[in-house]
N, C-alpha and C. Protein backbone atom coordinates (compact mmCIF):
# COMPACT_ATOMS: atom_id res chain seq x y z
N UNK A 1 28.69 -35.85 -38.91
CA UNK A 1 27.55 -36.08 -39.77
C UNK A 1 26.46 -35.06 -39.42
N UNK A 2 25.92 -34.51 -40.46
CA UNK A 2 24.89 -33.44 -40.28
C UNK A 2 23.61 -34.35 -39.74
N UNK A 3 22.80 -33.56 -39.53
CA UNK A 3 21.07 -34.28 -39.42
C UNK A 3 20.73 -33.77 -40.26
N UNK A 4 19.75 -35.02 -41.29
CA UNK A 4 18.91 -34.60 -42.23
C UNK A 4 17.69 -33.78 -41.16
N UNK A 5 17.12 -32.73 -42.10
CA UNK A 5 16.34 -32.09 -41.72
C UNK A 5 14.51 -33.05 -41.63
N UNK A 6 14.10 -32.30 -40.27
CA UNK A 6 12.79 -32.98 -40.43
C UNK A 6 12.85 -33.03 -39.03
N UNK A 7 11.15 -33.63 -38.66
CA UNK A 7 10.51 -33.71 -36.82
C UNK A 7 10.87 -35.38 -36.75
N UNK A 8 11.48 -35.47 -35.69
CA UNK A 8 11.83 -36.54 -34.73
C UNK A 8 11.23 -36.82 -34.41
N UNK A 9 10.64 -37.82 -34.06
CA UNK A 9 10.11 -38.44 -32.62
C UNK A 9 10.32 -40.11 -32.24
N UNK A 10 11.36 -39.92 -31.28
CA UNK A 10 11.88 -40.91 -30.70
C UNK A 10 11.50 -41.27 -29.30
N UNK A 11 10.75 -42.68 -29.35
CA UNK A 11 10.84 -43.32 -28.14
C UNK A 11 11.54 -44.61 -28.10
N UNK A 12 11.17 -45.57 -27.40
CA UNK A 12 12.06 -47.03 -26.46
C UNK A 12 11.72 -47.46 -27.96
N UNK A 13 11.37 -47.48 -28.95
CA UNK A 13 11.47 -48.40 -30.46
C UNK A 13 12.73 -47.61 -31.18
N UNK A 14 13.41 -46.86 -30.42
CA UNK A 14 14.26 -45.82 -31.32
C UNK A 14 15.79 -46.27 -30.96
N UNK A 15 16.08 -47.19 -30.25
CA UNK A 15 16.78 -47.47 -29.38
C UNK A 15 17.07 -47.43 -27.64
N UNK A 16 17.98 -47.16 -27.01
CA UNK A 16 17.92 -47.28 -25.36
C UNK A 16 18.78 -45.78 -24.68
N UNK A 17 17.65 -45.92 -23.58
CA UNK A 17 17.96 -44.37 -22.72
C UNK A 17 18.14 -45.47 -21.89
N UNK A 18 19.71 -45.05 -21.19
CA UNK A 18 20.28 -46.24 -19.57
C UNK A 18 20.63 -45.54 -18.56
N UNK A 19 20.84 -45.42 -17.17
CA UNK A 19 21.23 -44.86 -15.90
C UNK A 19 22.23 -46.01 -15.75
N UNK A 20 23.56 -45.25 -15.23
CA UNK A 20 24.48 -46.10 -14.70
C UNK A 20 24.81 -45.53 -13.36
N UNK A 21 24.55 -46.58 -12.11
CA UNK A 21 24.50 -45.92 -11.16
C UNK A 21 25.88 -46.60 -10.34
N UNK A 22 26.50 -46.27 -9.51
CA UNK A 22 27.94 -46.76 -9.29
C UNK A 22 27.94 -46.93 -7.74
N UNK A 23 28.67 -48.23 -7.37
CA UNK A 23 28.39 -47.81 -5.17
C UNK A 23 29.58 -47.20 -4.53
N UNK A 24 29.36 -46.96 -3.49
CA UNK A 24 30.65 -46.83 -2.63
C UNK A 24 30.47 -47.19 -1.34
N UNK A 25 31.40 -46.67 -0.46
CA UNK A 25 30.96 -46.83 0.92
C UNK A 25 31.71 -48.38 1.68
N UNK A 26 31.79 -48.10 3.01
CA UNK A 26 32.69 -49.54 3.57
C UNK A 26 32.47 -51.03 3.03
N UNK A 27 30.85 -51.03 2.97
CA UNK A 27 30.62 -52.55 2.51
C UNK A 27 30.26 -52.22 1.04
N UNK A 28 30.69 -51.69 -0.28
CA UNK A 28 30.72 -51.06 -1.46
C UNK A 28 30.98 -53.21 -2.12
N UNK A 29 31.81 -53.78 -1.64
CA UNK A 29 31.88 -54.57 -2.01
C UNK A 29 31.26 -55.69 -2.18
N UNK A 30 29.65 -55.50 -1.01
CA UNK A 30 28.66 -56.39 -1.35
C UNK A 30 27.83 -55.95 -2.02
N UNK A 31 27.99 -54.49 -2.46
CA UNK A 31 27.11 -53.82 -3.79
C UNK A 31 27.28 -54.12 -4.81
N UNK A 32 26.60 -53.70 -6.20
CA UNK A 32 26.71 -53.39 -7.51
C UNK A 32 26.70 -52.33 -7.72
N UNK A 33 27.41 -52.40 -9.13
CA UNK A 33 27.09 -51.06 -9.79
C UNK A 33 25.81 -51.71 -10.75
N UNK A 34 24.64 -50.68 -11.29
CA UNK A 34 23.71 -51.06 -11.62
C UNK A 34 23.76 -50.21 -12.75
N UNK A 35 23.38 -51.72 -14.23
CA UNK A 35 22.58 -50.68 -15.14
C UNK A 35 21.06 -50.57 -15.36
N UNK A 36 20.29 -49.33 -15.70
CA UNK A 36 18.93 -49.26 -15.21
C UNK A 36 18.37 -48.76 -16.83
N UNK A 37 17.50 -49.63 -17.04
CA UNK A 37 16.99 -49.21 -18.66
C UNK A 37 15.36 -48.16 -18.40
N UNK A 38 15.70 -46.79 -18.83
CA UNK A 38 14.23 -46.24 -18.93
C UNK A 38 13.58 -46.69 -20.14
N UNK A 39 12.56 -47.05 -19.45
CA UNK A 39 11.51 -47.58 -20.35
C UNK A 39 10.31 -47.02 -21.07
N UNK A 40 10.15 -45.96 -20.57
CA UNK A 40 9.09 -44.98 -21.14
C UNK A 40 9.49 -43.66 -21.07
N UNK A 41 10.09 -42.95 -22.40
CA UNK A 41 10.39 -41.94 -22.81
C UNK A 41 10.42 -41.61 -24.04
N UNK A 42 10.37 -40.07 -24.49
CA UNK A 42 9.75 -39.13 -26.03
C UNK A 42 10.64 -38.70 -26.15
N UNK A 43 11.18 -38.19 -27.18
CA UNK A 43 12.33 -37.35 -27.46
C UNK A 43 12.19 -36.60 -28.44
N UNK A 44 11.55 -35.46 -28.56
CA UNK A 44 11.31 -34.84 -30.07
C UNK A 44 12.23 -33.80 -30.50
N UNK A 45 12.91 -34.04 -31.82
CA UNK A 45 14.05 -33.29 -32.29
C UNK A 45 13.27 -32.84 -33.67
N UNK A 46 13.48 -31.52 -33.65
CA UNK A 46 13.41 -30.46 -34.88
C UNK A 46 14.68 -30.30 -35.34
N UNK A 47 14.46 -30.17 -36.79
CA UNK A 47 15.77 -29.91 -37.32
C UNK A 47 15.57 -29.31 -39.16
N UNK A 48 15.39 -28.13 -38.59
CA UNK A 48 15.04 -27.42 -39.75
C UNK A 48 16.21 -27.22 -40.83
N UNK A 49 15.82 -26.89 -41.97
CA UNK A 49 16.38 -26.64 -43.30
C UNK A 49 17.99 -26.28 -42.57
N UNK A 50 18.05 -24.87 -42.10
CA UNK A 50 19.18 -24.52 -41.80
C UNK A 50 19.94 -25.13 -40.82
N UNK A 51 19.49 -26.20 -40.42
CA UNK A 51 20.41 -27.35 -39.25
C UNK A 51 20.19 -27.19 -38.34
N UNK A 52 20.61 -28.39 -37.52
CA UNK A 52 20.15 -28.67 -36.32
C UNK A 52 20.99 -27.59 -35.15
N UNK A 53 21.44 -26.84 -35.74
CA UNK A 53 21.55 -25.28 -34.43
C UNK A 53 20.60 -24.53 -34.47
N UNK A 54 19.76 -24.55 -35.61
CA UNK A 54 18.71 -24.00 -34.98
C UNK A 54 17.33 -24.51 -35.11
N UNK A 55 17.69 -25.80 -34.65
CA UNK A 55 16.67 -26.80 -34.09
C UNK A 55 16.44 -26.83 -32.77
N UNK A 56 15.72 -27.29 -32.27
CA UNK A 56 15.48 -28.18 -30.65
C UNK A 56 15.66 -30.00 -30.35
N UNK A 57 15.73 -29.77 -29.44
CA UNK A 57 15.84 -31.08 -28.34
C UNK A 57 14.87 -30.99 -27.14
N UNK A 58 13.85 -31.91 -27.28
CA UNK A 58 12.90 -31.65 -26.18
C UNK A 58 13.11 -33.48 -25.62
N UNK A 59 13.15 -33.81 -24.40
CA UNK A 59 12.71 -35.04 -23.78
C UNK A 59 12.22 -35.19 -22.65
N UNK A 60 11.27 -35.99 -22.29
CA UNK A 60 10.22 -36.41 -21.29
C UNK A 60 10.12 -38.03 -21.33
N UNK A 61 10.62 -37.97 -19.63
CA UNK A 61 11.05 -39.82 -19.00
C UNK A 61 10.63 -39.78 -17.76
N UNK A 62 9.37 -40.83 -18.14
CA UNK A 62 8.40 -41.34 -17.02
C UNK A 62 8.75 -41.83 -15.95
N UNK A 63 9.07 -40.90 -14.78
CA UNK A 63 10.08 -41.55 -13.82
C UNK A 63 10.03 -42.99 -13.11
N UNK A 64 8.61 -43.32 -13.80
CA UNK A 64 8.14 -45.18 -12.51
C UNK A 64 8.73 -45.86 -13.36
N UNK A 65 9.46 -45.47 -14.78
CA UNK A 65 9.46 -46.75 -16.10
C UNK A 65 11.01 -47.01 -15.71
N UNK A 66 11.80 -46.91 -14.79
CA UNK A 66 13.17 -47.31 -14.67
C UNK A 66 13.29 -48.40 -14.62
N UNK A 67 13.90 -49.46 -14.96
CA UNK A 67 13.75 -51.06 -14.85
C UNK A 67 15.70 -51.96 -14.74
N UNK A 68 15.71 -52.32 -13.66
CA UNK A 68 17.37 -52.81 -13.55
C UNK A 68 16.97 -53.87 -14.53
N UNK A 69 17.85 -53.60 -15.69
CA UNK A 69 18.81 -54.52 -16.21
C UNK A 69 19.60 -55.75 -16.02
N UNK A 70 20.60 -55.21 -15.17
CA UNK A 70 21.78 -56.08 -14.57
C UNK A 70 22.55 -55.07 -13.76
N UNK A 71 23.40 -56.24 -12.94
CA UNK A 71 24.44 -55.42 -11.88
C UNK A 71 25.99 -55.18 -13.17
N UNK A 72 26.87 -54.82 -12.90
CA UNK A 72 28.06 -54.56 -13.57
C UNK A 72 28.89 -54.72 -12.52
N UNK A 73 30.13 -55.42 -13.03
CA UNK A 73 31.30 -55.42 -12.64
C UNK A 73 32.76 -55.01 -13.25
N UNK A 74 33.28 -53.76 -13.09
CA UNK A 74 34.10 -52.78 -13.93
C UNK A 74 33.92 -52.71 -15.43
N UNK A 75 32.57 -52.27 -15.35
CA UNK A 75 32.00 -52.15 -16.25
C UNK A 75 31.27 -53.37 -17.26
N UNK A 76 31.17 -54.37 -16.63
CA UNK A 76 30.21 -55.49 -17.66
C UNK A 76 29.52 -55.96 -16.83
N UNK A 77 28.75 -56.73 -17.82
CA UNK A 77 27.61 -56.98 -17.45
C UNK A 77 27.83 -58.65 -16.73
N UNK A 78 26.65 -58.41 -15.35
CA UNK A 78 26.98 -59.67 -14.48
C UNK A 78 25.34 -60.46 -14.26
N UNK A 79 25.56 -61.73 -13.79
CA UNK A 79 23.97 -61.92 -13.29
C UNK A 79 24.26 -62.23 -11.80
N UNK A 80 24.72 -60.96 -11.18
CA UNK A 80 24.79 -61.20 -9.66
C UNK A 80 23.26 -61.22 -9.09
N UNK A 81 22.68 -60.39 -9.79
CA UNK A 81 21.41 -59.90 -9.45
C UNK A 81 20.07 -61.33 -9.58
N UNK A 82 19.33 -61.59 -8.10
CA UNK A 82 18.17 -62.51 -8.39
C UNK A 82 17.07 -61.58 -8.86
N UNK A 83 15.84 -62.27 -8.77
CA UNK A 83 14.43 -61.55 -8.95
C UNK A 83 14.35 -60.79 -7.61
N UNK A 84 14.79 -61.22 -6.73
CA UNK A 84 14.15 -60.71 -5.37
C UNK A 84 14.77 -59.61 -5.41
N UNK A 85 16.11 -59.21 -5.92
CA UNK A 85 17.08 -58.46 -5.61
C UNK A 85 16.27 -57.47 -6.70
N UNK A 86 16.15 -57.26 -7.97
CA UNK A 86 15.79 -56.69 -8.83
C UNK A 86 14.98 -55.97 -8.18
N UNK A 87 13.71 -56.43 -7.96
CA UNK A 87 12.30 -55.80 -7.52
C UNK A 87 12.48 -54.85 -6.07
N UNK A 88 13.42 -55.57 -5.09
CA UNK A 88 13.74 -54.51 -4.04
C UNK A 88 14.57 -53.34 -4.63
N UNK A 89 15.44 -52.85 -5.32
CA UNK A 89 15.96 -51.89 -6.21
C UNK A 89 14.76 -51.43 -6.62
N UNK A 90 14.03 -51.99 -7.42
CA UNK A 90 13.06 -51.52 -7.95
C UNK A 90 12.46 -50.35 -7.28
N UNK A 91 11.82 -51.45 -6.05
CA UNK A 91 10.80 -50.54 -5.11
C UNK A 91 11.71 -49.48 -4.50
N UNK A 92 12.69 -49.58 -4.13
CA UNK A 92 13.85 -48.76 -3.51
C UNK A 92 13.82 -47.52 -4.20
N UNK A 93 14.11 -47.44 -5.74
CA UNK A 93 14.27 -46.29 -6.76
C UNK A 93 12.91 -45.46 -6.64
N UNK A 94 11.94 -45.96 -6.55
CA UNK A 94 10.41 -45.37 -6.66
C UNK A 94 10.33 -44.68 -5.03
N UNK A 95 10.30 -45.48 -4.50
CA UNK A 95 9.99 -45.22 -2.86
C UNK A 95 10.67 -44.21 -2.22
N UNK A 96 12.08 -44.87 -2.12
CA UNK A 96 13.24 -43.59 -1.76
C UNK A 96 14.23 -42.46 -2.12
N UNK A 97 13.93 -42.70 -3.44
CA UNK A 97 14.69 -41.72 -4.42
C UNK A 97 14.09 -41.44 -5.27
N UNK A 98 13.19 -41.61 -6.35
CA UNK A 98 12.78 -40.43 -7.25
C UNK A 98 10.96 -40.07 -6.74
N UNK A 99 10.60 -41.08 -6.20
CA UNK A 99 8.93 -40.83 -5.74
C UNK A 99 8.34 -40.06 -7.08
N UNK A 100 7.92 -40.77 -8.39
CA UNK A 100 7.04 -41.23 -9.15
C UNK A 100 5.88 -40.22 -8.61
N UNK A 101 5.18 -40.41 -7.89
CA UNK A 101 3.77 -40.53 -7.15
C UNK A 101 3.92 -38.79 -7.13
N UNK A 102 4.88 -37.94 -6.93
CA UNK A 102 4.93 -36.46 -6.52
C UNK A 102 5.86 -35.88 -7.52
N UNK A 103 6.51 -36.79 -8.35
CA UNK A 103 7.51 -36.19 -9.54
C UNK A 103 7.24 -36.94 -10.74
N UNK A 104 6.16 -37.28 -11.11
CA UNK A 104 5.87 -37.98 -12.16
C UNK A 104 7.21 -37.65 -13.80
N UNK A 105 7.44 -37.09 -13.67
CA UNK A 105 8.22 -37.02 -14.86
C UNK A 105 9.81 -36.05 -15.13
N UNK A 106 10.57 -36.49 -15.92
CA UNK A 106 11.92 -35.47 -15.76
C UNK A 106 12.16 -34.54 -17.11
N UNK A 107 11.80 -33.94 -17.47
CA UNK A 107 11.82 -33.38 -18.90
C UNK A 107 13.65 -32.55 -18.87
N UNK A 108 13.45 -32.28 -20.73
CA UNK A 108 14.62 -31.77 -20.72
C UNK A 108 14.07 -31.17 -22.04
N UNK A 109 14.18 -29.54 -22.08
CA UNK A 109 14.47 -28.59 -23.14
C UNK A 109 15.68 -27.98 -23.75
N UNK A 110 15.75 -28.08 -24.99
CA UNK A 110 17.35 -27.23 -25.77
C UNK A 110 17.01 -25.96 -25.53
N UNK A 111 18.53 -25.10 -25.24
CA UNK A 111 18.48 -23.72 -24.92
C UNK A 111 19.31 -23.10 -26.18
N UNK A 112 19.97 -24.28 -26.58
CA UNK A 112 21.35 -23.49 -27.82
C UNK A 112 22.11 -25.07 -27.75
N UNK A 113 22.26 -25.14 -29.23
CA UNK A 113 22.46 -26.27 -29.98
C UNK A 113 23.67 -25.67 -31.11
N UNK A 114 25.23 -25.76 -30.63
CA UNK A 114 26.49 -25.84 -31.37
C UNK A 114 26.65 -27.04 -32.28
N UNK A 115 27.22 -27.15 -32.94
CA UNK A 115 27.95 -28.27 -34.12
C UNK A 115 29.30 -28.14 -33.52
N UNK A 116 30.23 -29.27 -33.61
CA UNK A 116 31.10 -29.78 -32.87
C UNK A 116 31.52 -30.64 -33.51
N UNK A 117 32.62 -31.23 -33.70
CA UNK A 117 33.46 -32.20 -34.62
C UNK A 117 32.99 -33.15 -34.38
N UNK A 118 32.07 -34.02 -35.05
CA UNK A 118 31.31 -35.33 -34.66
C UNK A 118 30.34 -35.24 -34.23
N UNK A 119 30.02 -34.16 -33.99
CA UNK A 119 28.62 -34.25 -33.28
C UNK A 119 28.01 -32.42 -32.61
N UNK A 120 27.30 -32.39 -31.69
CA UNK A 120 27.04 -31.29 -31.21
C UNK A 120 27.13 -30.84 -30.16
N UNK A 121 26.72 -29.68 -29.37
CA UNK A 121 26.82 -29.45 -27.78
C UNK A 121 25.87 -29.02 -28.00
N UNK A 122 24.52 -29.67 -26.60
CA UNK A 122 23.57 -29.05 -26.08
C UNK A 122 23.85 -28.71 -24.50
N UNK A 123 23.01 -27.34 -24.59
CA UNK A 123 22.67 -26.57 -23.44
C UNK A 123 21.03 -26.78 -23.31
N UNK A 124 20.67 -26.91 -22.05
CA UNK A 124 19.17 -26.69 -21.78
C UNK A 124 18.62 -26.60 -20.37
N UNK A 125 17.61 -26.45 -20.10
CA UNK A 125 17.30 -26.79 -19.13
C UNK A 125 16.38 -28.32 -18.82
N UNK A 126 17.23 -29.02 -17.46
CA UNK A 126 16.24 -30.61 -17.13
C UNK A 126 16.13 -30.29 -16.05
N UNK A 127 14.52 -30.42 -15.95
CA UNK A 127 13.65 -30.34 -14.68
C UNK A 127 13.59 -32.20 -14.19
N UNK A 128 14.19 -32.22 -12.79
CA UNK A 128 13.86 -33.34 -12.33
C UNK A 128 13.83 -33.59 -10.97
N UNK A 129 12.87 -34.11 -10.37
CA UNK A 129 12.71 -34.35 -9.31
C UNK A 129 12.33 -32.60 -8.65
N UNK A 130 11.31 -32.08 -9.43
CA UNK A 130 11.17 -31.13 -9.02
C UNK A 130 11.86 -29.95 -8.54
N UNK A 131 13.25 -29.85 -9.00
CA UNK A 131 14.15 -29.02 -9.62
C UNK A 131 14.70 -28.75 -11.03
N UNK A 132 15.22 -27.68 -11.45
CA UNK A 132 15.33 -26.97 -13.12
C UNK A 132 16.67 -26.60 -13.00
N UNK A 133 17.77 -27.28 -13.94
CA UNK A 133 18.98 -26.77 -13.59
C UNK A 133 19.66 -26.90 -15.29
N UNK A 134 20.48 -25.87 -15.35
CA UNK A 134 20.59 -25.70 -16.43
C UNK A 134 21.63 -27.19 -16.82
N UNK A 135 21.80 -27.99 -18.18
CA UNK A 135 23.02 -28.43 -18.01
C UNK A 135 23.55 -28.36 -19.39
N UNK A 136 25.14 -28.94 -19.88
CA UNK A 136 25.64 -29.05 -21.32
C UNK A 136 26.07 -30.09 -21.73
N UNK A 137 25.86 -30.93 -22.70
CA UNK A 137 26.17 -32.44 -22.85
C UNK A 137 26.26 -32.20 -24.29
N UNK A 138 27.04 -33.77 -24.47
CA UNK A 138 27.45 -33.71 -26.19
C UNK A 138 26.57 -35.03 -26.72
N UNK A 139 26.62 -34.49 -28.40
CA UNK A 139 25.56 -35.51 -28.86
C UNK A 139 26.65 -36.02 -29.99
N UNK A 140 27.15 -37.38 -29.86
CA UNK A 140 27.93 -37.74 -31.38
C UNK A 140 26.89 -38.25 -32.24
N UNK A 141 26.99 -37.75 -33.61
CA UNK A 141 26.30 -38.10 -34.73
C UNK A 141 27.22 -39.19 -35.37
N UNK A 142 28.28 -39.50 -35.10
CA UNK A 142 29.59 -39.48 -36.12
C UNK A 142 29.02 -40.95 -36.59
N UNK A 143 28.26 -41.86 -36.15
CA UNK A 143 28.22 -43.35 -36.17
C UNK A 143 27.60 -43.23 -37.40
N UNK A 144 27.99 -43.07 -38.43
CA UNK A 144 27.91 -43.35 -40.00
C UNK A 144 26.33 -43.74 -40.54
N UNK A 145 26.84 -45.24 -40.40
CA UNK A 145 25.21 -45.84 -40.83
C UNK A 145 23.89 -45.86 -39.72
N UNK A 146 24.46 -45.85 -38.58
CA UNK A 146 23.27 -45.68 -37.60
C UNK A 146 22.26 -44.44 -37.79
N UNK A 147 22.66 -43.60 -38.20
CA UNK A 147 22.29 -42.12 -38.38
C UNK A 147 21.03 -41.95 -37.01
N UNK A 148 22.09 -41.97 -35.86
CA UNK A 148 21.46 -41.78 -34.62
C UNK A 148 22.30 -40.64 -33.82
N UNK A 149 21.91 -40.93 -32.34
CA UNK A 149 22.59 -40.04 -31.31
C UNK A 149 23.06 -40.95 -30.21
N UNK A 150 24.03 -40.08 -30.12
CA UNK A 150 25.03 -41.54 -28.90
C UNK A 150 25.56 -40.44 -28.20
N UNK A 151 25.73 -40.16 -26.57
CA UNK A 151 26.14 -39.67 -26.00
C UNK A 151 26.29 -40.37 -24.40
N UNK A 152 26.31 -39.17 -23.72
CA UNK A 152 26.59 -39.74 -22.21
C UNK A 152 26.36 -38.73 -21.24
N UNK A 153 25.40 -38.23 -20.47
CA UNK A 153 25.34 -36.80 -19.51
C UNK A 153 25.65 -37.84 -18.03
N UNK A 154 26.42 -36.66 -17.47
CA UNK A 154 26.71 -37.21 -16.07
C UNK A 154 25.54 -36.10 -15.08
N UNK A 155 25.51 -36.50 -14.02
CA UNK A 155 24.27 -35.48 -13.37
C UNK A 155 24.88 -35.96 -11.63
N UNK A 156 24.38 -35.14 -11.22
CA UNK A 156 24.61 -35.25 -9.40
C UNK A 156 23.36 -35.03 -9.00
N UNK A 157 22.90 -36.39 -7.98
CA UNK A 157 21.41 -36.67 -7.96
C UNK A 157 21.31 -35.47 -6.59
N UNK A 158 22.61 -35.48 -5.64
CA UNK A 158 22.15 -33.58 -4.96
C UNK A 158 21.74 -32.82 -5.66
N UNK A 159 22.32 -32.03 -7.02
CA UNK A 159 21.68 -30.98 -7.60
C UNK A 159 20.21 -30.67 -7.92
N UNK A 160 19.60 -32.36 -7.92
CA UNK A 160 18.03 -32.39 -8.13
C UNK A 160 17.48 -32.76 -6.99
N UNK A 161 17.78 -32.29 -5.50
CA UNK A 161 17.01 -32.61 -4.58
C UNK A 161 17.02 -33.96 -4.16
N UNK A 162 17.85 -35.08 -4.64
CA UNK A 162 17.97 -36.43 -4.61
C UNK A 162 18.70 -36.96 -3.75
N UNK A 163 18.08 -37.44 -2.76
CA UNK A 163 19.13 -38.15 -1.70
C UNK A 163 19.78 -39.83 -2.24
N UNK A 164 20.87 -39.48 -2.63
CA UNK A 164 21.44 -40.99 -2.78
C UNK A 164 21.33 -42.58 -1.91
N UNK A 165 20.62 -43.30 -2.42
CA UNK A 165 20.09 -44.37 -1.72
C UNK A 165 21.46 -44.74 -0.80
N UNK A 166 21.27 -45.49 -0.17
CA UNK A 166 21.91 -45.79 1.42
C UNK A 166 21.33 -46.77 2.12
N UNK A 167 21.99 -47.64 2.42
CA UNK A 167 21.52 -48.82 3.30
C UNK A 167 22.18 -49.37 4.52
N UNK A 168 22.25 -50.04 5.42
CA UNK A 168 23.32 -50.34 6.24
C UNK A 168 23.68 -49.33 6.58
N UNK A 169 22.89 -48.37 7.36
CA UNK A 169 23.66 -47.00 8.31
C UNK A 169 24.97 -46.50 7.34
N UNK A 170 24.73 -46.52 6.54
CA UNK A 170 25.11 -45.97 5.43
C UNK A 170 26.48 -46.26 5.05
N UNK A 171 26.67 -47.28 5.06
CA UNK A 171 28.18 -48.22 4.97
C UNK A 171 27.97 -48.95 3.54
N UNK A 172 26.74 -48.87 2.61
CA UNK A 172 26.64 -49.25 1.68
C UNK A 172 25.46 -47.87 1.08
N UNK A 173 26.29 -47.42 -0.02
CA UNK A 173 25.32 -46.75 -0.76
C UNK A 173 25.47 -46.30 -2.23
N UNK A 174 24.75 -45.57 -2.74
CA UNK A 174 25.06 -45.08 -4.14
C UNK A 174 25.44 -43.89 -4.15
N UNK A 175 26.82 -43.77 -5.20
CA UNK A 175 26.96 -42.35 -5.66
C UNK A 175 26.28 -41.38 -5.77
N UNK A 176 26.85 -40.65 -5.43
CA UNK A 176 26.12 -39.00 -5.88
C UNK A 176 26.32 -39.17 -7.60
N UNK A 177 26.97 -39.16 -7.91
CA UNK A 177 27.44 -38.95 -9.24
C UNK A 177 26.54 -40.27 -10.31
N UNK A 178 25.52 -40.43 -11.60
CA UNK A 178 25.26 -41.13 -12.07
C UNK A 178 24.93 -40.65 -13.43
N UNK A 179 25.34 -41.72 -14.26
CA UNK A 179 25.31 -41.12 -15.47
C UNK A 179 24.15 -41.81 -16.64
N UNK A 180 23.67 -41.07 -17.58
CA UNK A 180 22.89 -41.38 -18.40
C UNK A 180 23.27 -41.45 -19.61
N UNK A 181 23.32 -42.37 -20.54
CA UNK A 181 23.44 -42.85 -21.79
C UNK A 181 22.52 -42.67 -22.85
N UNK A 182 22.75 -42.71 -23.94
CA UNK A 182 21.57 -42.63 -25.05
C UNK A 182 22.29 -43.04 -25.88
N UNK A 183 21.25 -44.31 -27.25
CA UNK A 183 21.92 -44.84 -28.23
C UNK A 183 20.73 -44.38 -29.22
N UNK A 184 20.34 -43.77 -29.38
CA UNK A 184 19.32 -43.54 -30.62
C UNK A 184 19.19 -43.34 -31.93
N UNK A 185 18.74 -43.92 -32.57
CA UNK A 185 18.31 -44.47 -34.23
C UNK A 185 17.40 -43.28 -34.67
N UNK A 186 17.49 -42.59 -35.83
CA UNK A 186 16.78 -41.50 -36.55
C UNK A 186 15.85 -42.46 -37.17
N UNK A 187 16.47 -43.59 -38.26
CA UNK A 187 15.52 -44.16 -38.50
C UNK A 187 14.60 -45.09 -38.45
């Protein structure tokens, strides 16, 4: 499905930007895997007459607005998780891994925007956590009546300077590897 032409601007009323973060490690089994809903983020898409290749993709996500969801168990959704448990994650994500307070934000610019059977490939650069690294992710349009964007970027929180949380002398921790979702509505 093409994009009708015209300026975007998508935030959290547009649908959901999610982090899926995954554990490992000896005691992996008193962990979760966690899904994490960003809660405050822009997304502005151009998409001029001649199509969205030679449009942009710009996004900016307020790194304090991360908020756990729920834990997952091979993939669904569980209520392992109490309040107490939530809010320590919480403070955990802010405190020891993205620090808000000195990285206030993670942006992401289009560098070159292909069409692709269903959808597109973006290239760009995402600055996060106070590193800029180039990356390439796909965008499916194909969902008919939604006339949105649905994809999935995987990221390695090393590449951005990110030490993967760790607890228990490090016999319980989180992947390097975590991935980000997007379900977004044009209209």
């Amino acid at each position: 499905m093409s994009l009708k032409p015209g300026s975007y601007c998508l935030n959290t009323n547009s649908g959901n930007l999610n982090v899926y973060t995954f554990k490992e490690g000896l005691l992996s089994k008193l962990a979760h895997d966690l899904l994490i809903d960003i809660t405050d983020f822009k997304v502005n898409l151009e998409v001029p007459e001649a199509g969205f290749t030679s449009g942009s993709l710009e996004l900016e996500i307020q790194a304090n607005s991360l908020k756990v969801v729920c834990a997952l168990k091979d993939g669904e959704r569980t209520d392992a998780l109490k309040e107490k448990d939530v809010a320590d994650i919480e403070k955990d994500m802010g405190g020891k891994v993205l620090h808000p307070d000195k990285y206030p934000t993670a942006n992401f610019r289009s560098k070159s925007i292909q069409e692709k059977e269903g959808g597109y490939k973006i290239n760009g650069d995402l600055s996060l956590h106070g590193v800029t690294k180039s990356i390439d992710f796909d965008i499916d349009t194909s969902g008919g009546s939604l006339k949105g964007l649905k994809g999935m970027i995987t990221l390695l929180q090393k590449d951005y300077g990110i030490k993967p949380f760790k607890a228990m002398m490090g016999t319980l921790k989180i992947k390097n590897e975590i991935n980000v979702g997007f379900d977004l509505s044009l209209s």
